[in-house]
C-alpha atoms as a PDB file:
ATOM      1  CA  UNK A   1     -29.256  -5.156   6.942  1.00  0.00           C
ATOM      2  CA  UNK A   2     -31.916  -8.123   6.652  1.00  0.00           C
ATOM      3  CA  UNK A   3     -32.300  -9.392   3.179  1.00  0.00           C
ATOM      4  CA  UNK A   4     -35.463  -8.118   1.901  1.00  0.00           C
ATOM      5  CA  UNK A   5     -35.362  -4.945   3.832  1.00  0.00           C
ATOM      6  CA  UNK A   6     -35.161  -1.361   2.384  1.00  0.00           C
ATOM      7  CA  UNK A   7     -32.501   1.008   3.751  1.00  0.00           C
ATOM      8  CA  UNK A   8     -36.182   2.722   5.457  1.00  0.00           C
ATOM      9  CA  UNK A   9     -37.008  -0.343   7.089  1.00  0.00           C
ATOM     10  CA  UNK A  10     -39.085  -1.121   4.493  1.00  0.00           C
ATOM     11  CA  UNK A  11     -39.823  -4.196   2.883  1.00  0.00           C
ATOM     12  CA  UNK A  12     -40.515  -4.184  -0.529  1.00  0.00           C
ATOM     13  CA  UNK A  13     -44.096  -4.635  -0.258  1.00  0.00           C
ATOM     14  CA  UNK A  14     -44.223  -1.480   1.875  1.00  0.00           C
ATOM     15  CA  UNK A  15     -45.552  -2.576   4.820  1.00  0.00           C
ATOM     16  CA  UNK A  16     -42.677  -2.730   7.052  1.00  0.00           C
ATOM     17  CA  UNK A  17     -43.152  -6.677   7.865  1.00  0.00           C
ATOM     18  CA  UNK A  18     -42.346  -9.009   5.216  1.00  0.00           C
ATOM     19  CA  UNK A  19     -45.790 -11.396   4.967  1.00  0.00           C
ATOM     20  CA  UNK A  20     -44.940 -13.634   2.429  1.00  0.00           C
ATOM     21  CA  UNK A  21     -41.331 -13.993   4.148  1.00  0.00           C
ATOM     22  CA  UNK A  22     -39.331 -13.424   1.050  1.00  0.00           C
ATOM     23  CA  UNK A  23     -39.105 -10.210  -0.672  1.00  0.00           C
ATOM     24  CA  UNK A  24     -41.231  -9.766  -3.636  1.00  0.00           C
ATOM     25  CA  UNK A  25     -38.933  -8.145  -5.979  1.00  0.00           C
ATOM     26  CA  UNK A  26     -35.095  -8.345  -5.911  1.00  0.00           C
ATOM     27  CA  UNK A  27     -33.179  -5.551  -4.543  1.00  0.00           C
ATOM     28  CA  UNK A  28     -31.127  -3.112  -5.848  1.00  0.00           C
ATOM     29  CA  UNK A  29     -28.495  -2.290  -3.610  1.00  0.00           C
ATOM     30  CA  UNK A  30     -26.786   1.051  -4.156  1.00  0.00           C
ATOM     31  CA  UNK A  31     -22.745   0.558  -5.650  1.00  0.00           C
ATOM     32  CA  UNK A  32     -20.768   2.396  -3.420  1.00  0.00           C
ATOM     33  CA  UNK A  33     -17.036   1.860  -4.479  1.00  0.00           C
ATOM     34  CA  UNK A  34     -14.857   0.408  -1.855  1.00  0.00           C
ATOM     35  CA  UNK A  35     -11.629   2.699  -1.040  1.00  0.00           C
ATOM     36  CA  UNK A  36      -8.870   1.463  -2.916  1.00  0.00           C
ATOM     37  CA  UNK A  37      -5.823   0.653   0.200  1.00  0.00           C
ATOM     38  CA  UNK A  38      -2.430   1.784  -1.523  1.00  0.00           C
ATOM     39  CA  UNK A  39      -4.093   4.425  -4.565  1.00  0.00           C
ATOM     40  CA  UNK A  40      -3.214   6.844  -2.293  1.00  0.00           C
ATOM     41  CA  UNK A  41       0.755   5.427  -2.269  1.00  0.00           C
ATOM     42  CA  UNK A  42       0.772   4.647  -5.608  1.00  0.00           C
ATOM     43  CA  UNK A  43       0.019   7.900  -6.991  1.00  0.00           C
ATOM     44  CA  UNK A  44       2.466   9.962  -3.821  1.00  0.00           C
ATOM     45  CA  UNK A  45       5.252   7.190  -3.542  1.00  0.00           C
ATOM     46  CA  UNK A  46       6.850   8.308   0.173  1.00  0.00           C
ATOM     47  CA  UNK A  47       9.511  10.391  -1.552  1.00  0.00           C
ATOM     48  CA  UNK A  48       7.356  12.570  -3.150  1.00  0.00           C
ATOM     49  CA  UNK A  49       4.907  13.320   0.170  1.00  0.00           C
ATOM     50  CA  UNK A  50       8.547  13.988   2.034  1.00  0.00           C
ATOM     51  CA  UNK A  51       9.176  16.717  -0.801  1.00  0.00           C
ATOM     52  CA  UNK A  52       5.766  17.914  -0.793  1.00  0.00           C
ATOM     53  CA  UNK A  53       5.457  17.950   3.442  1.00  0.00           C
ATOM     54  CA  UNK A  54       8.395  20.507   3.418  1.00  0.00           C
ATOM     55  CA  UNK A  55       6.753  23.247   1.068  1.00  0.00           C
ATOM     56  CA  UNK A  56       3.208  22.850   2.634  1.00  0.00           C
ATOM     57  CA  UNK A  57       2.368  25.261   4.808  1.00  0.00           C
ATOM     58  CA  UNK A  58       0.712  23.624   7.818  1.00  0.00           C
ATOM     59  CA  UNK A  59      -2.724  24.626   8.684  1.00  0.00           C
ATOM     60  CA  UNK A  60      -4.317  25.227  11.928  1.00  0.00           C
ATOM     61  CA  UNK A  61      -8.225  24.474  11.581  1.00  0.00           C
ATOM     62  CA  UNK A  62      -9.833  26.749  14.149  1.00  0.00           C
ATOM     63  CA  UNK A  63     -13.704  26.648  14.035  1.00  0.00           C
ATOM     64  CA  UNK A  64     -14.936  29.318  16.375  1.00  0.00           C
ATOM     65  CA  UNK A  65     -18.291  27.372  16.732  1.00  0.00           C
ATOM     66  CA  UNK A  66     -16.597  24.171  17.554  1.00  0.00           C
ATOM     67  CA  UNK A  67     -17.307  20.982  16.227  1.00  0.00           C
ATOM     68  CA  UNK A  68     -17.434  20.007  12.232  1.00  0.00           C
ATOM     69  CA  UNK A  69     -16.003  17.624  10.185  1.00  0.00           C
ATOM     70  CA  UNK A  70     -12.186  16.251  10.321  1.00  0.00           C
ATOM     71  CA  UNK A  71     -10.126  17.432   7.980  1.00  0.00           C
ATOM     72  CA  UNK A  72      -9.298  15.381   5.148  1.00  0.00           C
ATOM     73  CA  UNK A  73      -5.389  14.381   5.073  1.00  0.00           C
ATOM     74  CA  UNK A  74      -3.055  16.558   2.728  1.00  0.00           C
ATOM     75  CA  UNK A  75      -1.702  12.936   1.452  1.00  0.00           C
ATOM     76  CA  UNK A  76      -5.663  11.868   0.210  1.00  0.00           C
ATOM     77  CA  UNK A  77      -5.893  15.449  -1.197  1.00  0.00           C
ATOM     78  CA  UNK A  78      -2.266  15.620  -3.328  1.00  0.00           C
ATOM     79  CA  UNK A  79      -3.534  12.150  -4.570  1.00  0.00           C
ATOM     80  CA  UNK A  80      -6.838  13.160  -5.547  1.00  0.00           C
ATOM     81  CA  UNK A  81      -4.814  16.337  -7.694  1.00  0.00           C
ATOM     82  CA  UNK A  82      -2.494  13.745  -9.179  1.00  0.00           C
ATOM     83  CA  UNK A  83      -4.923  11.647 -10.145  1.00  0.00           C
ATOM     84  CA  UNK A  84      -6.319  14.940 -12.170  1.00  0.00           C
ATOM     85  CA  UNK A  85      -3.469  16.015 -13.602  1.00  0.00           C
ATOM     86  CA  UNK A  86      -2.749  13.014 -14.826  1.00  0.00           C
ATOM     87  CA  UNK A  87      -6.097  11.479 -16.359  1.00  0.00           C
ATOM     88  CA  UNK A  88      -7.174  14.655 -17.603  1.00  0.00           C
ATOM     89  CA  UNK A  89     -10.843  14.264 -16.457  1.00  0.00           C
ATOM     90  CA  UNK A  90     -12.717  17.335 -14.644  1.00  0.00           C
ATOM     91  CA  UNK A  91     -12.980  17.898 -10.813  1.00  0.00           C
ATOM     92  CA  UNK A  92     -16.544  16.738 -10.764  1.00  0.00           C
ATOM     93  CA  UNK A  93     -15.440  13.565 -12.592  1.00  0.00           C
ATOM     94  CA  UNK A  94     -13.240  12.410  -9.720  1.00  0.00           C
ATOM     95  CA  UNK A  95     -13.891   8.744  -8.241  1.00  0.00           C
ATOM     96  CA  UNK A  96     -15.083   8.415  -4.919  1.00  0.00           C
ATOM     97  CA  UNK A  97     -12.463   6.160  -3.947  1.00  0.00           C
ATOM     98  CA  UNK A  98      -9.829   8.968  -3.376  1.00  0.00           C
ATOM     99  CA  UNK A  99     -12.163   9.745  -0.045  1.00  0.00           C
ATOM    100  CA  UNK A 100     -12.379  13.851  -0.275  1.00  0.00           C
ATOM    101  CA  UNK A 101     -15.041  15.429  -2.173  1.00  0.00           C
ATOM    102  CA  UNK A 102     -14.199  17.097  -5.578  1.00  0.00           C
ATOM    103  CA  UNK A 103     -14.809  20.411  -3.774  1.00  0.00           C
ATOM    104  CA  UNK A 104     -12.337  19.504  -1.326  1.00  0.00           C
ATOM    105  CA  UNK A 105     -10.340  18.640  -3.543  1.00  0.00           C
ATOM    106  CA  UNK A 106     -10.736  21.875  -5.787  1.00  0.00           C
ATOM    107  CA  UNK A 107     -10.569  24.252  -2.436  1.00  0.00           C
ATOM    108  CA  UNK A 108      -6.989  22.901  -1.702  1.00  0.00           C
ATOM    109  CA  UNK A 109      -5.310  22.956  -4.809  1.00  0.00           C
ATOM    110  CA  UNK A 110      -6.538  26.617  -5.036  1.00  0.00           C
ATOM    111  CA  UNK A 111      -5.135  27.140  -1.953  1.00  0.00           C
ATOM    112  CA  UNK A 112      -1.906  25.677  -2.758  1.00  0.00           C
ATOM    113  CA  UNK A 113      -1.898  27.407  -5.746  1.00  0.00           C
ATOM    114  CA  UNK A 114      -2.112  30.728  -4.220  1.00  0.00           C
ATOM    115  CA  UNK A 115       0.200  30.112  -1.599  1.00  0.00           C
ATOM    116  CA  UNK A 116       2.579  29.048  -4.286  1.00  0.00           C
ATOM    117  CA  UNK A 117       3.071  25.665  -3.123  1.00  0.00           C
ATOM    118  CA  UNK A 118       3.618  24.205  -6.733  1.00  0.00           C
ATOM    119  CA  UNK A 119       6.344  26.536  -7.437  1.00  0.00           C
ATOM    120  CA  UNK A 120       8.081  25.794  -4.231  1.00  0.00           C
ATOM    121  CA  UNK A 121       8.060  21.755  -5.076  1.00  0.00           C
ATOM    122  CA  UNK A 122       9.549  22.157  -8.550  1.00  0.00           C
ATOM    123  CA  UNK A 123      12.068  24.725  -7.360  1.00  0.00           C
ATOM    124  CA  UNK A 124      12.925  21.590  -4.093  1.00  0.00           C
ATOM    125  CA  UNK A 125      12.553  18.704  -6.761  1.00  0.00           C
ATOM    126  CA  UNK A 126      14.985  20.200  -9.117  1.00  0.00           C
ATOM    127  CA  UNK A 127      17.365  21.233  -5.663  1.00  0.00           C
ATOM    128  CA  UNK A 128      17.119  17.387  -4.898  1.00  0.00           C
ATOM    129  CA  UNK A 129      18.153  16.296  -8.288  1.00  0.00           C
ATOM    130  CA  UNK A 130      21.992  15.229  -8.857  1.00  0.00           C
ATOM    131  CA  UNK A 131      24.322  16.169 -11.765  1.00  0.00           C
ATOM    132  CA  UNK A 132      24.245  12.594 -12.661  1.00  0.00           C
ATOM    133  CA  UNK A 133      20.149  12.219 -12.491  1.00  0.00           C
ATOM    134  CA  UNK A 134      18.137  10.892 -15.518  1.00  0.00           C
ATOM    135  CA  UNK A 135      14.834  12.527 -16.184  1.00  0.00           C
ATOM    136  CA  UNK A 136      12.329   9.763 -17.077  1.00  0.00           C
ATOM    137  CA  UNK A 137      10.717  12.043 -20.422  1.00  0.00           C
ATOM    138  CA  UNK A 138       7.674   9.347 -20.325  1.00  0.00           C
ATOM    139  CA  UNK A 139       6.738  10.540 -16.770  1.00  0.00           C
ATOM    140  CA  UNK A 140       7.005  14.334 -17.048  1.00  0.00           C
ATOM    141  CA  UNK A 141       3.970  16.293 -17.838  1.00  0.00           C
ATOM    142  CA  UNK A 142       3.302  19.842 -18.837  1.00  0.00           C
ATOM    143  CA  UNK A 143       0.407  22.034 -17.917  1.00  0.00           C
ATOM    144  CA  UNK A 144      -0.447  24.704 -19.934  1.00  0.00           C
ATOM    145  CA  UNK A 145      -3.362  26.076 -18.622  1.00  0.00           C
ATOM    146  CA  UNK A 146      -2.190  28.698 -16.411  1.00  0.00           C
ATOM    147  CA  UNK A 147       0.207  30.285 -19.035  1.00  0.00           C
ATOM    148  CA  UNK A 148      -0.788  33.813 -20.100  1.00  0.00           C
ATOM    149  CA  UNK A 149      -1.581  34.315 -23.495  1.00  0.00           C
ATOM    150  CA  UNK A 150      -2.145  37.466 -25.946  1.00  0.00           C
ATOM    151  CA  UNK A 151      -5.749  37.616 -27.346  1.00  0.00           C
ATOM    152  CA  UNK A 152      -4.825  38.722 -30.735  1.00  0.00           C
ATOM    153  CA  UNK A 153      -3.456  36.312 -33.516  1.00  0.00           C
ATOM    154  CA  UNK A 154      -0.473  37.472 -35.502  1.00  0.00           C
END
């Protein structure tokens, strides 16, 4: 795009040809975050997405009414969860560099969760792990909000 020229086609005086032949005002471009090449590694190192790729189920995206969007890679998505899980912050709170949409993000862990792919990982991550294996303590995490609790105190 033309220096001086709105996203519209507008300049900024409004007119839609720049008179003066600089703009008037300097322009505020919108900050759109670049995708970040290797987040997506970084957070599922190759070992992990093998693990993960065996207790996925695979999904067949049939839209009767053809056309739609692509749908966003299971790598991007486990990522985008990670990245959660780990920070702490919201769904709505996650960057746009992970690619998906929150909601995206949201509707597949849901669906993973009821299709019991978390249990299926730990029960093939501790399968994979040797006699001999060191847990790193500093890396493990514990999530504690889907453990049943009583509603009365003792």
């Amino acid at each position: 795009m033309p220096e001086g020229v709105c996203p519209g086609g507008q300049t900024p005086s409004g007119t839609g040809a720049d008179t003066a032949g600089a703009p008037a005002f300097p322009l505020v471009r919108p900050v759109v975050l670049p995708r970040m090449s290797g987040l997506t590694e970084r957070l599922v190192p190759d070992e992990l997405w093998e693990l993960f790729r065996r207790v996925v189920p695979q999904t067949v995206v049939t839209r009767p009414q053809g056309g739609g969007r692509r749908r966003t890679g299971d790598r991007e998505v486990l990522a985008a969860i990670v990245y959660v899980s780990v920070t702490g912050c919201t769904w709505r709170e996650l960057p746009t560099v992970f690619g998906p949409a929150w909601p995206t993000v949201y509707r597949r862990f849901a669906e993973w969760r009821r299709g019991r792919v978390w249990a299926r990982l730990h029960h093939v991550i501790l399968a994979e792990r040797t006699p001999g294996d060191q847990w790193e303590w500093s890396r493990q995490a514990i999530d504690a909000v889907g453990v049943r609790t009583s509603r009365r105190t003792p």
